[in-house]
PDB file of N, CA and C in Angstrom:
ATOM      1  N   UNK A   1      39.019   9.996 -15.713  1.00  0.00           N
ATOM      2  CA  UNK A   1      39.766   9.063 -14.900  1.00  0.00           C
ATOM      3  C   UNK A   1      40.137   7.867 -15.776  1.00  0.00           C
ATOM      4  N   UNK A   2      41.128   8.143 -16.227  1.00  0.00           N
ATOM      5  CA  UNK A   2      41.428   7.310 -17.166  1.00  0.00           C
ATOM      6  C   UNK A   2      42.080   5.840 -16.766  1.00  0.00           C
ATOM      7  N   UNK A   3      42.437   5.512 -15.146  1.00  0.00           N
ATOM      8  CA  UNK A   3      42.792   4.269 -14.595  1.00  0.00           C
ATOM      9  C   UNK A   3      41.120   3.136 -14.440  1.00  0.00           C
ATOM     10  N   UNK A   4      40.052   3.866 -14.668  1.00  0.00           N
ATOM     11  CA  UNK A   4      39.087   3.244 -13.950  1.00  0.00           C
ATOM     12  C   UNK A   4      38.687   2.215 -14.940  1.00  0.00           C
ATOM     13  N   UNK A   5      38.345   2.265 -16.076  1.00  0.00           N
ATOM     14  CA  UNK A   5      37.862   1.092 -17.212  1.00  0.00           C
ATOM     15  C   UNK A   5      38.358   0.242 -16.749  1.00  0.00           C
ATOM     16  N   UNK A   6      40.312   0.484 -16.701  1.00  0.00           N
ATOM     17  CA  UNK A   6      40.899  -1.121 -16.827  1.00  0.00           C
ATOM     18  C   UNK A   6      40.303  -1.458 -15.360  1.00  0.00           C
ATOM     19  N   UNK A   7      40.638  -1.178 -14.418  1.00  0.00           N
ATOM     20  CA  UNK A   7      40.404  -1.699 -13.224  1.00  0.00           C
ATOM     21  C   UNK A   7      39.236  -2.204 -12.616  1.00  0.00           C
ATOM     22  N   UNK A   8      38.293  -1.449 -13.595  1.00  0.00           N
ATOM     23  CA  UNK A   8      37.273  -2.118 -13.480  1.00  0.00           C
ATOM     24  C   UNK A   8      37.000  -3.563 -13.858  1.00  0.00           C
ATOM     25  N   UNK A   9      37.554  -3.672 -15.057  1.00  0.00           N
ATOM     26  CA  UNK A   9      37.319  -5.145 -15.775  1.00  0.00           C
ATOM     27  C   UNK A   9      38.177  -6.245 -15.158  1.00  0.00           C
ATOM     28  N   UNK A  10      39.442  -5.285 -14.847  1.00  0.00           N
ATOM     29  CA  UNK A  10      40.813  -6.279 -13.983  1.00  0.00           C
ATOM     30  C   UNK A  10      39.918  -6.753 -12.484  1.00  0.00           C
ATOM     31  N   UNK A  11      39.149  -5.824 -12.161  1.00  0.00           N
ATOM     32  CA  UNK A  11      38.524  -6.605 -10.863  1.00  0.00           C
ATOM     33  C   UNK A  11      37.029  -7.351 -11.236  1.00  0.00           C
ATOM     34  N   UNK A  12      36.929  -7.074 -12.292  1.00  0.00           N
ATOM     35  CA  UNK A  12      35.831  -8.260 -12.573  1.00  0.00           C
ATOM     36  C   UNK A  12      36.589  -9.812 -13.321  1.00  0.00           C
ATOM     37  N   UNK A  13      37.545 -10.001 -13.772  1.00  0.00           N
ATOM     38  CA  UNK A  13      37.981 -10.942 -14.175  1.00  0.00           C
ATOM     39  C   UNK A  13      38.554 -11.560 -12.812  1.00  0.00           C
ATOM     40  N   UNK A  14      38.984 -11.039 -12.006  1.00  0.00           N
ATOM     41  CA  UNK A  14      39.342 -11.666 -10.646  1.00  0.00           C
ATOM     42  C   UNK A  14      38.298 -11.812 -10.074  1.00  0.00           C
ATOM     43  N   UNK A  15      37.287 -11.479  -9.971  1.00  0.00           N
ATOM     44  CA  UNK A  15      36.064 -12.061  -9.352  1.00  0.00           C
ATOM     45  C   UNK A  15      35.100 -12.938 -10.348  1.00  0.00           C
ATOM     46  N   UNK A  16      35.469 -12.770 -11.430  1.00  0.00           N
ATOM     47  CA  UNK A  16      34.838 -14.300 -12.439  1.00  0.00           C
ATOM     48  C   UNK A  16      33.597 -13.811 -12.853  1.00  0.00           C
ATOM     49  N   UNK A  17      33.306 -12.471 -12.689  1.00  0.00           N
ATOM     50  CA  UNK A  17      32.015 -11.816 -12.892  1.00  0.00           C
ATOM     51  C   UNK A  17      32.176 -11.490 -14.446  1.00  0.00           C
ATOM     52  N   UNK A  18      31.265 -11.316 -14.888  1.00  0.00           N
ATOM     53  CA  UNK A  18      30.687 -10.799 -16.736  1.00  0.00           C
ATOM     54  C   UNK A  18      29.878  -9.219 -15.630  1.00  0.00           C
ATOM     55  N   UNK A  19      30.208  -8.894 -17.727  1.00  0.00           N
ATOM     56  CA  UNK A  19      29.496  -7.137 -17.187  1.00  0.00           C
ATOM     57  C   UNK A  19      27.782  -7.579 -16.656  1.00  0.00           C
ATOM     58  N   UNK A  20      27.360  -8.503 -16.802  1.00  0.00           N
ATOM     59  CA  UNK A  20      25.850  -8.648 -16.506  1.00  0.00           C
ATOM     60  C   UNK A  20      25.841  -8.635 -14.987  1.00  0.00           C
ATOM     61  N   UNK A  21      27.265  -9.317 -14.964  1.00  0.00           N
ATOM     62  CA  UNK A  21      26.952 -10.036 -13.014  1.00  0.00           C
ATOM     63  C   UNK A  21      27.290  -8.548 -12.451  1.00  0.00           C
ATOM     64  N   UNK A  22      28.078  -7.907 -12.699  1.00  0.00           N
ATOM     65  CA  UNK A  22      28.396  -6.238 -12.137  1.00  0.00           C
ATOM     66  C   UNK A  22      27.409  -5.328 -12.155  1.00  0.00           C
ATOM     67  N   UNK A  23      26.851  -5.361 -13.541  1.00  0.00           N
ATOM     68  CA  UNK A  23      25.437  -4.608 -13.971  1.00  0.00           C
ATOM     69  C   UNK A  23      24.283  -5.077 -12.781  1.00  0.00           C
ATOM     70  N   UNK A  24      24.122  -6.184 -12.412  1.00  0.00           N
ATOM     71  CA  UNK A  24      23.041  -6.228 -11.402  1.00  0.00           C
ATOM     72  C   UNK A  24      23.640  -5.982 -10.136  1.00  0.00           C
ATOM     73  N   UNK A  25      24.665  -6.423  -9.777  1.00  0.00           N
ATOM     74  CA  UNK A  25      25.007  -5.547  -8.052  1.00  0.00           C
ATOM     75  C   UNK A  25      25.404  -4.362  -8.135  1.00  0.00           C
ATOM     76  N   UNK A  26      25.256  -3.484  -9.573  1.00  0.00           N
ATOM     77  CA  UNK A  26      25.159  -2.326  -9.269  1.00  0.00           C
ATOM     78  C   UNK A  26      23.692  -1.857  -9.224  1.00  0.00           C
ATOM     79  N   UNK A  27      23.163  -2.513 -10.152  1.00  0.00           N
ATOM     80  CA  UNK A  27      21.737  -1.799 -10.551  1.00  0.00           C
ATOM     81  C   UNK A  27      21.617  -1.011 -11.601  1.00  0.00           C
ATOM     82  N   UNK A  28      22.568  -1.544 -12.460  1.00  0.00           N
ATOM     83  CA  UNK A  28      22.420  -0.576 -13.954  1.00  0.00           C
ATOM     84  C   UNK A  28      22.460  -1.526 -14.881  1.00  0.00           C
ATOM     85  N   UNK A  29      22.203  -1.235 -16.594  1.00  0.00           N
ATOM     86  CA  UNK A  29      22.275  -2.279 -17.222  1.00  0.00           C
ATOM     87  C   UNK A  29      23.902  -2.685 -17.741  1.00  0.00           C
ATOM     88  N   UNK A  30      23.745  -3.940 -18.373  1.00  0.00           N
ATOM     89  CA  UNK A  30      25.271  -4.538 -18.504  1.00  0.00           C
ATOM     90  C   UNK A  30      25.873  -3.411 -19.526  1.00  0.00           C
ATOM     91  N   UNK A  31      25.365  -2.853 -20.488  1.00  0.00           N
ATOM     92  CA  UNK A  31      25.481  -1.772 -21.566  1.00  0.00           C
ATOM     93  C   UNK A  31      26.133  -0.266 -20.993  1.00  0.00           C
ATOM     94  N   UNK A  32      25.611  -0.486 -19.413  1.00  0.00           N
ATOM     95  CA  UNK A  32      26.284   0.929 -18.912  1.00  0.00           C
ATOM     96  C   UNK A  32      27.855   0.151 -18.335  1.00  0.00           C
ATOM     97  N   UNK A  33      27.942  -1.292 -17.802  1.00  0.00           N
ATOM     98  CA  UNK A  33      28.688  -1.713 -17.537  1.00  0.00           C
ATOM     99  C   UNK A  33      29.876  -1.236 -19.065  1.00  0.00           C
ATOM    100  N   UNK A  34      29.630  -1.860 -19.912  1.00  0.00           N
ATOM    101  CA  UNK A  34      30.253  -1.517 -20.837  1.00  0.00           C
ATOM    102  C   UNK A  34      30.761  -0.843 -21.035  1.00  0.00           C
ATOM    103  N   UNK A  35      29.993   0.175 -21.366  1.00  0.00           N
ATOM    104  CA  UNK A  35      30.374   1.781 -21.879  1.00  0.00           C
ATOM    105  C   UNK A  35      31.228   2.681 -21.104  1.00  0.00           C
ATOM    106  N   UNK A  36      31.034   2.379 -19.890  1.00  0.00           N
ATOM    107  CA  UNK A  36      32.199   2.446 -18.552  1.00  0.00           C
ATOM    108  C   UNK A  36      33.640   2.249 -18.799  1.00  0.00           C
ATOM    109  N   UNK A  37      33.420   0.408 -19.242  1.00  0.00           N
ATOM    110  CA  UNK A  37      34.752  -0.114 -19.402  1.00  0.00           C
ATOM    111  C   UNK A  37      35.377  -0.058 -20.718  1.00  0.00           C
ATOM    112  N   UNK A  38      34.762   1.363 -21.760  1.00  0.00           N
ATOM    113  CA  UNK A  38      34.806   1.412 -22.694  1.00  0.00           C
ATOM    114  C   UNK A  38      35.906   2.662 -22.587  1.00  0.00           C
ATOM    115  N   UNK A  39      35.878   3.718 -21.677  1.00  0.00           N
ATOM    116  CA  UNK A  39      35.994   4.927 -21.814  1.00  0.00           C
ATOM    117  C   UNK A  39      35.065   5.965 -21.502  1.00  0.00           C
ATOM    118  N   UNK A  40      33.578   5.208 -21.709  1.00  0.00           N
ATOM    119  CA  UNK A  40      33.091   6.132 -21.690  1.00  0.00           C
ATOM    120  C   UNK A  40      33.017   6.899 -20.400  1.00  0.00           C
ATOM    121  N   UNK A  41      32.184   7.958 -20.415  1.00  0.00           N
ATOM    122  CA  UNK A  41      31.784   9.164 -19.265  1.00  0.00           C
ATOM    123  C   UNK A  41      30.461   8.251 -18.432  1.00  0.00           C
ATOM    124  N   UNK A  42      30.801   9.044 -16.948  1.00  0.00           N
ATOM    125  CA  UNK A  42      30.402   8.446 -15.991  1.00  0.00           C
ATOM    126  C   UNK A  42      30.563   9.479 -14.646  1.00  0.00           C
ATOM    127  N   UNK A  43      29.357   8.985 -13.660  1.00  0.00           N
ATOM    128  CA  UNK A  43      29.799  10.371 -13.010  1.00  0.00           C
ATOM    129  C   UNK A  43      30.343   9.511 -11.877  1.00  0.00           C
ATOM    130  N   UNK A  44      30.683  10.527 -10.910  1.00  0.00           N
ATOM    131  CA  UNK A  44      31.948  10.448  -9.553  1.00  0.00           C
ATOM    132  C   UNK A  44      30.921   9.650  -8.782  1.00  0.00           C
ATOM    133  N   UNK A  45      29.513   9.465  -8.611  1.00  0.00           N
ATOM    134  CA  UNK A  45      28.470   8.758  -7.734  1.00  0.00           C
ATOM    135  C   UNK A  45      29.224   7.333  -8.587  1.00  0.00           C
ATOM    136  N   UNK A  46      28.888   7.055  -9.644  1.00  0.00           N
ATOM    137  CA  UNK A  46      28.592   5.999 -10.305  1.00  0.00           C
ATOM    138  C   UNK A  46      30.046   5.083  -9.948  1.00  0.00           C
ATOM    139  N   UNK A  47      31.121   5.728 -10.247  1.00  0.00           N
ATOM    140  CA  UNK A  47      32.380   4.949  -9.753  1.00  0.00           C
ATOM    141  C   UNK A  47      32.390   4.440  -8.328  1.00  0.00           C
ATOM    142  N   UNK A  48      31.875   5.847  -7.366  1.00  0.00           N
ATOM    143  CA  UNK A  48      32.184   5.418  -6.216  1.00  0.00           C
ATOM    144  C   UNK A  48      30.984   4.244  -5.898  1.00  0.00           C
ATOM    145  N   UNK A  49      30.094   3.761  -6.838  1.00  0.00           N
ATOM    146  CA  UNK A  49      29.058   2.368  -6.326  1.00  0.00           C
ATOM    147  C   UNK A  49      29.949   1.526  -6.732  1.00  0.00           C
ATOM    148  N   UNK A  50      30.321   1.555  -8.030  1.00  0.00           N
ATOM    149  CA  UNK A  50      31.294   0.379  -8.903  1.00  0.00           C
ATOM    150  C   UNK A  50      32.476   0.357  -7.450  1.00  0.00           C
ATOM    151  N   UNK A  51      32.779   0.747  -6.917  1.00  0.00           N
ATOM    152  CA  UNK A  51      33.847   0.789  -6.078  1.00  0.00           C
ATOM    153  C   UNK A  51      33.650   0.376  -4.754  1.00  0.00           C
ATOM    154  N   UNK A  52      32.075   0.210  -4.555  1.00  0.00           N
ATOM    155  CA  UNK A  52      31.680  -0.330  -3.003  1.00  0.00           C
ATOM    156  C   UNK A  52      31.359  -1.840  -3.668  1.00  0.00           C
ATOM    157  N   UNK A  53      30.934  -1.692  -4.582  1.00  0.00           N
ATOM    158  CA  UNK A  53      30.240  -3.284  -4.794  1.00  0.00           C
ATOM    159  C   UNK A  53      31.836  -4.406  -4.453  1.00  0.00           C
ATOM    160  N   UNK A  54      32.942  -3.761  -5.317  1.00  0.00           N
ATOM    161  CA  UNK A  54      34.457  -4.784  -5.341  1.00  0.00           C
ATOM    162  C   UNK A  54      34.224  -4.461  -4.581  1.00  0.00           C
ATOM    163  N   UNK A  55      34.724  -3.824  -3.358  1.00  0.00           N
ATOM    164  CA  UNK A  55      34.902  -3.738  -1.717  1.00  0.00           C
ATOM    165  C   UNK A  55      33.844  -4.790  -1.082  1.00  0.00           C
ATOM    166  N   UNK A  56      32.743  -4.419  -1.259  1.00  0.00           N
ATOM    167  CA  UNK A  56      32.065  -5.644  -0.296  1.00  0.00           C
ATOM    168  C   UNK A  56      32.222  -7.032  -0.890  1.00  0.00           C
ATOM    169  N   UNK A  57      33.007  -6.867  -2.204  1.00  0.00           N
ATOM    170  CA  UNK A  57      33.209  -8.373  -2.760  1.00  0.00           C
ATOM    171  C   UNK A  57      34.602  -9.240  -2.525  1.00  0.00           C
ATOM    172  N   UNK A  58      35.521  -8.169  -1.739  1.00  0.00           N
ATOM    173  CA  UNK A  58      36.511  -8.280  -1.099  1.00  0.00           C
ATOM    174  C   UNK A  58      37.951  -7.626  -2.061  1.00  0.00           C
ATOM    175  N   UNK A  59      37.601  -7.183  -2.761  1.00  0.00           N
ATOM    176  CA  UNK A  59      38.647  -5.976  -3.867  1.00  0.00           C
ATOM    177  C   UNK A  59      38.208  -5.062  -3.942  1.00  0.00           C
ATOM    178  N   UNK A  60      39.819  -4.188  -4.130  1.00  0.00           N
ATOM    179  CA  UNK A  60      39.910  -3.021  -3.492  1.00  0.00           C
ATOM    180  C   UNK A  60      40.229  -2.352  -5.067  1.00  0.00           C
ATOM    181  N   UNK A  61      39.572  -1.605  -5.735  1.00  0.00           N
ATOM    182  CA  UNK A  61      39.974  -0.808  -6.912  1.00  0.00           C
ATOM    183  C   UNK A  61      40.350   0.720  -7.212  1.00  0.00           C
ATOM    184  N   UNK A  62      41.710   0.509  -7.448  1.00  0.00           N
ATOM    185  CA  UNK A  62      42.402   2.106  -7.380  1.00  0.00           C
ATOM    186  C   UNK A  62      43.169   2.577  -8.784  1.00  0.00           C
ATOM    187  N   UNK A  63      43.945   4.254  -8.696  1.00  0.00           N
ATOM    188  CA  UNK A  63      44.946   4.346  -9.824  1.00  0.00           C
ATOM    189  C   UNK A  63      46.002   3.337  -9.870  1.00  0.00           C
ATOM    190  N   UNK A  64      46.385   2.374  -8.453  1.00  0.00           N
ATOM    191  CA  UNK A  64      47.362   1.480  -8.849  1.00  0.00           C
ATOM    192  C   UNK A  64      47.110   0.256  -9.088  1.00  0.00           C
ATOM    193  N   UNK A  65      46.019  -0.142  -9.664  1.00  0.00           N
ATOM    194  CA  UNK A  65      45.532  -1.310 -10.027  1.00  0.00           C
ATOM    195  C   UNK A  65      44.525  -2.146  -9.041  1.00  0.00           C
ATOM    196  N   UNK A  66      44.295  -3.323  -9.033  1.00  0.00           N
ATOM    197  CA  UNK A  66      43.771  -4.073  -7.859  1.00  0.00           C
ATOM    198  C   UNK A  66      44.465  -4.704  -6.800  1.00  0.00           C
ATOM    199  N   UNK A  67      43.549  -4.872  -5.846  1.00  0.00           N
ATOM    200  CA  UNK A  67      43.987  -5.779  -4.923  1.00  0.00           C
ATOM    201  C   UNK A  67      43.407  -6.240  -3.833  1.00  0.00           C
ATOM    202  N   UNK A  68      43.092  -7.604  -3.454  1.00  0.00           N
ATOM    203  CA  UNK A  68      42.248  -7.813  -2.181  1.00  0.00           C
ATOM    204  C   UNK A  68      42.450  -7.214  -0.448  1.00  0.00           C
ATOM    205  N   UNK A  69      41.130  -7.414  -0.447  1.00  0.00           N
ATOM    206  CA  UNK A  69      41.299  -6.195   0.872  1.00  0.00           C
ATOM    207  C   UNK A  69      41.403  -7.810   1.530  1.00  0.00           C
ATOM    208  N   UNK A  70      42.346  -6.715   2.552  1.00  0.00           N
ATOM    209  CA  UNK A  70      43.105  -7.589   3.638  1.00  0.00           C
ATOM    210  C   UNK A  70      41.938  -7.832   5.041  1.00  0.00           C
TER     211      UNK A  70
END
């Protein structure tokens, strides 16, 4: 899934978060944060947490970029 790195980081710079602050409301270390927003491999659980945490943080992260939930 090659849209998810950027969007990941694009919704952490809109929320003012560092990979540390993501790494703890996910519960992984900032290093997996990283390696994520690196390219690296990751499984379909792991996105879909990275993907509830923006949601309950009020962004919405997809293939078409970000955007706050309404």
């Amino acid at each position: 899934m090659t849209w998810f790195p950027k969007a990941c980081r694009a919704a952490r710079g809109w929320l003012g978060w560092s990979a540390e602050d993501l790494a703890k409301r996910v519960g992984v270390t900032w290093r997996t944060i990283q390696r994520i927003e690196s390219g690296g491999s990751t499984t379909v659980g792991r996105r879909h947490q990275i993907a509830d945490v923006f949601r309950a943080a009020g962004v919405n992260i997809g293939s078409n970029g970000i955007s706050p939930l309404e």
